[in-house]
N, C-alpha and C. Protein backbone atom coordinates (compact mmCIF):
# COMPACT_ATOMS: atom_id res chain seq x y z
N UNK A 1 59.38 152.20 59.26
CA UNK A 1 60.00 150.92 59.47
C UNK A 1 59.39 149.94 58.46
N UNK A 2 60.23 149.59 57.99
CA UNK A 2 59.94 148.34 56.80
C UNK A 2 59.65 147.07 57.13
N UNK A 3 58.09 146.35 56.72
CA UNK A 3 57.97 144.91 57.44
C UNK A 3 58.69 143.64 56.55
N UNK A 4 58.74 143.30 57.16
CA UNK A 4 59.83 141.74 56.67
C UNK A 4 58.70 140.88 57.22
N UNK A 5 59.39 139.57 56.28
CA UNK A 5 58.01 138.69 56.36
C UNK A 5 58.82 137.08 56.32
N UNK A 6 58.63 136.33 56.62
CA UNK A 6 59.46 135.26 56.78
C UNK A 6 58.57 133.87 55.85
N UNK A 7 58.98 133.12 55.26
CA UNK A 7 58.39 132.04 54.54
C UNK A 7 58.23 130.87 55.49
N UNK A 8 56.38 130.81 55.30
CA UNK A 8 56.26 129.94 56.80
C UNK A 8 56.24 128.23 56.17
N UNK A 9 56.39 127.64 54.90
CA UNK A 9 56.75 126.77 54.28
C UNK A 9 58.33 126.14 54.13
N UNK A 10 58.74 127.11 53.81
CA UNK A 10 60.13 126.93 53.12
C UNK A 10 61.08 127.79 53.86
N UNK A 11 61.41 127.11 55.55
CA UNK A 11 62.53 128.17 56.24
C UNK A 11 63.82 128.14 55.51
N UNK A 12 64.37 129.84 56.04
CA UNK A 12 65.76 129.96 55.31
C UNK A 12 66.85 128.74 55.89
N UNK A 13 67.87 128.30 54.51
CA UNK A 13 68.50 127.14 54.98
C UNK A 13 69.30 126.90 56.24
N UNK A 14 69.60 128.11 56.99
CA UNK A 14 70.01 128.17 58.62
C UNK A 14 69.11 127.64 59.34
N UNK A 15 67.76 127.67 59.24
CA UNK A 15 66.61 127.80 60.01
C UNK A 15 66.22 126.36 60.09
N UNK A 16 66.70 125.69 58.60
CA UNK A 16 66.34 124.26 58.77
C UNK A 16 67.37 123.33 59.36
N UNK A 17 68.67 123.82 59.25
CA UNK A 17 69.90 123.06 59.65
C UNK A 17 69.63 122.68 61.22
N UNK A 18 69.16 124.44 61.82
CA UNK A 18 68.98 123.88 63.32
C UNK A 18 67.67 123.30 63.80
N UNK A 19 66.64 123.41 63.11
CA UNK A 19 65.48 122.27 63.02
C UNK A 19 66.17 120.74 62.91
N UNK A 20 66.51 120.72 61.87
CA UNK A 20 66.38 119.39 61.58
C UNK A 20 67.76 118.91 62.52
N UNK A 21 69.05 119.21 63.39
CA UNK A 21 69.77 118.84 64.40
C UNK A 21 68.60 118.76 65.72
N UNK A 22 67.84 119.46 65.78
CA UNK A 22 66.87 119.33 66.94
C UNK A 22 66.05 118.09 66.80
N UNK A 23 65.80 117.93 65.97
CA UNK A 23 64.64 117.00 65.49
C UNK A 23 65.75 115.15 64.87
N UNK A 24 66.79 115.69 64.07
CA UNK A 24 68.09 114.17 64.79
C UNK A 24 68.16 114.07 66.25
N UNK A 25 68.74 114.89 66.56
CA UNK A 25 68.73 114.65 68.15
C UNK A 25 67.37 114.15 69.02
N UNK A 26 66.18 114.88 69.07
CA UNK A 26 64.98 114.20 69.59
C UNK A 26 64.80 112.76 69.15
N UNK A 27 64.59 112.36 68.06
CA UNK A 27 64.94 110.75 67.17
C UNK A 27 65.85 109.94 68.08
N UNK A 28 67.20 110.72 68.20
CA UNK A 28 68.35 109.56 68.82
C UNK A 28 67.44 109.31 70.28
N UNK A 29 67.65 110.04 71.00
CA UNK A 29 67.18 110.31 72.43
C UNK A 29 65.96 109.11 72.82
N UNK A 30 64.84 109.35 71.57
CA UNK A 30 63.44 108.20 71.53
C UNK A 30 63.77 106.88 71.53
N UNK A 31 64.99 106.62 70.55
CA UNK A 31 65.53 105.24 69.23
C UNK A 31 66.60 104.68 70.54
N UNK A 32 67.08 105.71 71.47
CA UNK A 32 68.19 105.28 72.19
C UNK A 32 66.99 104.60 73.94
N UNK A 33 65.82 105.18 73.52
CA UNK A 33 64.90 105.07 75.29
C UNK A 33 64.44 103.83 74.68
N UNK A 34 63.76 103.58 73.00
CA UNK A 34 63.41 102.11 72.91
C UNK A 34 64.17 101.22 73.23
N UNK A 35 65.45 101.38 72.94
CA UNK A 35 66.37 100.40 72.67
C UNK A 35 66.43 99.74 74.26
N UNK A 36 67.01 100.74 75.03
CA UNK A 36 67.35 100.56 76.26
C UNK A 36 65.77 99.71 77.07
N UNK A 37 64.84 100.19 76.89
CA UNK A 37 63.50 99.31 77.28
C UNK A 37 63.44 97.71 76.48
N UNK A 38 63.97 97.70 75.61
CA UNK A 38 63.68 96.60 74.56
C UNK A 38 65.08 95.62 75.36
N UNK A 39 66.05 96.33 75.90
CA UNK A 39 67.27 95.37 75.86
C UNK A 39 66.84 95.10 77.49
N UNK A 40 66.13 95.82 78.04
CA UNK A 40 65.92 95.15 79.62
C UNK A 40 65.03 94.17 79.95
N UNK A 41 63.78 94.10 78.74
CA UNK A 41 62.91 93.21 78.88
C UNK A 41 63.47 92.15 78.34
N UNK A 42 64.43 91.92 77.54
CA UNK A 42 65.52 90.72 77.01
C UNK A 42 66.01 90.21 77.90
N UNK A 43 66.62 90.73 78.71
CA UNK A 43 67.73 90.79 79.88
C UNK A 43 66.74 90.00 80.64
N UNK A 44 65.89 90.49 81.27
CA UNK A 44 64.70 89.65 82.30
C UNK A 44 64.02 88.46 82.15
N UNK A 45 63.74 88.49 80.75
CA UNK A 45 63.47 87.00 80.11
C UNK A 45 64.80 86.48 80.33
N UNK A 46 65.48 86.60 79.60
CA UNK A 46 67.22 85.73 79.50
C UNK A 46 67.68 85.30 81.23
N UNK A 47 67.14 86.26 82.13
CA UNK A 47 67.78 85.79 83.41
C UNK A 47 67.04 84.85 84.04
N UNK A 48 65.52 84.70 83.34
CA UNK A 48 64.92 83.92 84.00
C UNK A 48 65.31 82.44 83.61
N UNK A 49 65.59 82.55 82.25
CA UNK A 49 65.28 80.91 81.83
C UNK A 49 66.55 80.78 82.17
N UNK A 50 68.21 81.50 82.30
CA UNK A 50 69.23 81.04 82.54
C UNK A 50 69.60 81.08 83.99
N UNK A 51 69.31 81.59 84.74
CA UNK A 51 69.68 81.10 86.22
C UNK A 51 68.56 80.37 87.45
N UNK A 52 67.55 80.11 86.61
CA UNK A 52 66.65 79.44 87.25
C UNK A 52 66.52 78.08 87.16
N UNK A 53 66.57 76.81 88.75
CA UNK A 53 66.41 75.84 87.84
C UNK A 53 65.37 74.82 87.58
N UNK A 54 65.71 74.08 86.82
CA UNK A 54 64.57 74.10 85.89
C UNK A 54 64.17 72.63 87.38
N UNK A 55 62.66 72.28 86.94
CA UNK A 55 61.84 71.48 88.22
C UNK A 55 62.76 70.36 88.12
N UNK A 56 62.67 69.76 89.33
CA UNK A 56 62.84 68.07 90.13
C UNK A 56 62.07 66.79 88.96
N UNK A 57 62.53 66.17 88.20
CA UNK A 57 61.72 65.13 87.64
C UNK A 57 61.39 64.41 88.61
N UNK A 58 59.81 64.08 87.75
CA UNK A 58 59.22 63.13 88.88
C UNK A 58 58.65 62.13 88.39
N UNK A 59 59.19 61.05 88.93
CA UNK A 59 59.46 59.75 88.92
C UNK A 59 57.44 58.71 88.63
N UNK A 60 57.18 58.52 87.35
CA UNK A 60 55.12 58.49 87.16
C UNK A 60 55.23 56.80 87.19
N UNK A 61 54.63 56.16 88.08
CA UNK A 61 54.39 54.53 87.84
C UNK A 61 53.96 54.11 86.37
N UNK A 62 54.17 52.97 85.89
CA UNK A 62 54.12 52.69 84.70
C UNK A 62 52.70 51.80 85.14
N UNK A 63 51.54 51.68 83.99
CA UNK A 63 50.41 51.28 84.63
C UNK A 63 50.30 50.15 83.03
N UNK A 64 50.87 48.93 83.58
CA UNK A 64 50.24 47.87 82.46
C UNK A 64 48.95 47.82 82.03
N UNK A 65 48.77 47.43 80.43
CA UNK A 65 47.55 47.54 80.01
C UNK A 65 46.76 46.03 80.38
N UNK A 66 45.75 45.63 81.34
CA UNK A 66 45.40 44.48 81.34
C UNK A 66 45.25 43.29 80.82
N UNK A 67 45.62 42.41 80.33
CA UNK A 67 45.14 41.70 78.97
C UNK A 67 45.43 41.89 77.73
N UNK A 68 46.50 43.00 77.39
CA UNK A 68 47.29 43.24 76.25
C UNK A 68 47.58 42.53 75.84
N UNK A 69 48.43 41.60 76.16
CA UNK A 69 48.94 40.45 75.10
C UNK A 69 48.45 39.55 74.45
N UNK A 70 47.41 39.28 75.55
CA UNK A 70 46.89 38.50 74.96
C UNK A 70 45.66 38.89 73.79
N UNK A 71 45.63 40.02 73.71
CA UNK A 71 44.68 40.72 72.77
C UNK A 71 46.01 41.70 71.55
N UNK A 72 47.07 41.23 71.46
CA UNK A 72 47.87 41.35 70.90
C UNK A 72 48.18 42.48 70.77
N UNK A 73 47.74 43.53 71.38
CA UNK A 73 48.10 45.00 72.11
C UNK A 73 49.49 44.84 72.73
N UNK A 74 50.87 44.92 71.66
CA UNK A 74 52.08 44.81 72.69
C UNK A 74 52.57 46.18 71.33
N UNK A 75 54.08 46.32 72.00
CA UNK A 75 54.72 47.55 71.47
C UNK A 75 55.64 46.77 70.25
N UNK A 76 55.97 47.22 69.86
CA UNK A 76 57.22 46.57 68.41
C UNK A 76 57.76 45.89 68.73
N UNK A 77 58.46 46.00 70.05
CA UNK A 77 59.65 45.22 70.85
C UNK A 77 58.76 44.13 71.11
N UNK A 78 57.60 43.82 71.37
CA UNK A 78 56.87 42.53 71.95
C UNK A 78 56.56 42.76 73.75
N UNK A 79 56.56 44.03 74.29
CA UNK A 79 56.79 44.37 75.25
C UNK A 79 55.04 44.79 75.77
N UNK A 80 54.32 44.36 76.78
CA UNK A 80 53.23 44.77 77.11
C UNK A 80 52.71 46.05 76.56
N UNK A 81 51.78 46.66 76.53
CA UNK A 81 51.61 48.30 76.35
C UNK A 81 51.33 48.46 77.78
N UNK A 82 50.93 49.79 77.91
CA UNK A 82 51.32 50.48 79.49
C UNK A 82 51.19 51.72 79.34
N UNK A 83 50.69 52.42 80.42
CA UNK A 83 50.58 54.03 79.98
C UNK A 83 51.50 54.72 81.06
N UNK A 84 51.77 55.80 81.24
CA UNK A 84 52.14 56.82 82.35
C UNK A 84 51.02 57.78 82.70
N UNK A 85 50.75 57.55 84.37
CA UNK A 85 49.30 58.72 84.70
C UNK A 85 49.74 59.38 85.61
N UNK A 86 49.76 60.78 85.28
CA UNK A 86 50.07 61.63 86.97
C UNK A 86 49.06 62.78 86.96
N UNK A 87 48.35 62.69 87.93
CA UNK A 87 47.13 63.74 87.48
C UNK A 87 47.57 64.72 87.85
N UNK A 88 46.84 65.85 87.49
CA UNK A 88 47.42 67.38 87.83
C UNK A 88 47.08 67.97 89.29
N UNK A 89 47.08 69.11 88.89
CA UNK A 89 46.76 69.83 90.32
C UNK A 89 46.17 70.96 90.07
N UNK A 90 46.04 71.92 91.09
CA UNK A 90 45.34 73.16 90.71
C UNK A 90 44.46 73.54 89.73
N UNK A 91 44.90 74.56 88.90
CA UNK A 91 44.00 75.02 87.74
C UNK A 91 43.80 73.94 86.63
N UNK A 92 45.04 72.77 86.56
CA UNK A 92 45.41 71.65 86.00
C UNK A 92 44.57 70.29 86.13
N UNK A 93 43.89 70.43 86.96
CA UNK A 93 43.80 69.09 87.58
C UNK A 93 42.70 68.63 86.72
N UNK A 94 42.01 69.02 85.80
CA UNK A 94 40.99 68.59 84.89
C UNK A 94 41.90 68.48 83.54
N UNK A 95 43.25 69.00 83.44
CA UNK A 95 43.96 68.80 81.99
C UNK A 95 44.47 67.30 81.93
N UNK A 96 44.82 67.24 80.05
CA UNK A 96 45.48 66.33 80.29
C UNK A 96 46.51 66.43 79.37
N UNK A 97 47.48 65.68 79.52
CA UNK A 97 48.94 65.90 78.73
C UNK A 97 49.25 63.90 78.23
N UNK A 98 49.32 64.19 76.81
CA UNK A 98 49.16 63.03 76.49
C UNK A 98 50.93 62.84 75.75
N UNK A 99 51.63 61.93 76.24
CA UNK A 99 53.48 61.55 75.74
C UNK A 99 53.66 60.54 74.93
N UNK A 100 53.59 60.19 73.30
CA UNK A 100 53.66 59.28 72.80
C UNK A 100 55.31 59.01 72.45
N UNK A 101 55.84 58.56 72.95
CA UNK A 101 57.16 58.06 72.95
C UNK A 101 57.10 56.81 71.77
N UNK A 102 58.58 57.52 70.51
CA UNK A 102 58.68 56.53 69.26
C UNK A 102 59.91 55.54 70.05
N UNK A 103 60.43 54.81 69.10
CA UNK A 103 61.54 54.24 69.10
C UNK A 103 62.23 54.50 68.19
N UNK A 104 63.50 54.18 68.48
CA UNK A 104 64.49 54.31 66.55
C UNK A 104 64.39 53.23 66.43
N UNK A 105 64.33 52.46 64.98
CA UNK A 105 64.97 51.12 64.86
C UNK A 105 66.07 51.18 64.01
N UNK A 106 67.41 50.80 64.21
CA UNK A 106 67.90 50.78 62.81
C UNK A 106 69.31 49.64 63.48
């Protein structure tokens, strides 16, 4: 009996056709499981910010600056200065969030 020997580099071109359909196919199957993971974590973000709604505004006392005017501390308009204070809460309650509001003029 005569031994035959097969080229373990360079398979015969049958050998690679059905390799390399095995190996497209494994690819789609991976490229098609990212996709589908990638489009659900989209989906979950997207449902949150679109059917959720967004908080209750809440209404912050305006706190005149003492003695502004007369220390010539007023806004463009000639209008007292004044701040907005709403303290936080929870993990928050030591932050602070500072709102400098422009005007247009024109």
């Amino acid at each position: 009996m005569a031994a035959t020997t097969k080229p373990l580099l360079h398979p015969e071109p049958e050998e690679r056709q059905h390799g390399s359909a095995a190996n497209s196919a494994r690819r789609l199957a991976v490229a098609s499981a990212v996709l589908i993971v990638l489009l659900m974590a989209a989906f979950v973000h997207l449902r949150t910010r679109l059917f959720l709604s967004p908080p209750e505004p809440v209404e912050v006392e305006l706190t005149l600056v003492d003695g502004a005017r007369e220390k010539g501390a007023v806004c463009l308009d000639g209008t007292p200065a004044g701040y907005h204070l709403q303290r936080g809460s929870g993990t928050g309650s030591s932050s602070w969030l500072i709102h400098l509001q422009l005007r247009s003029f024109s």
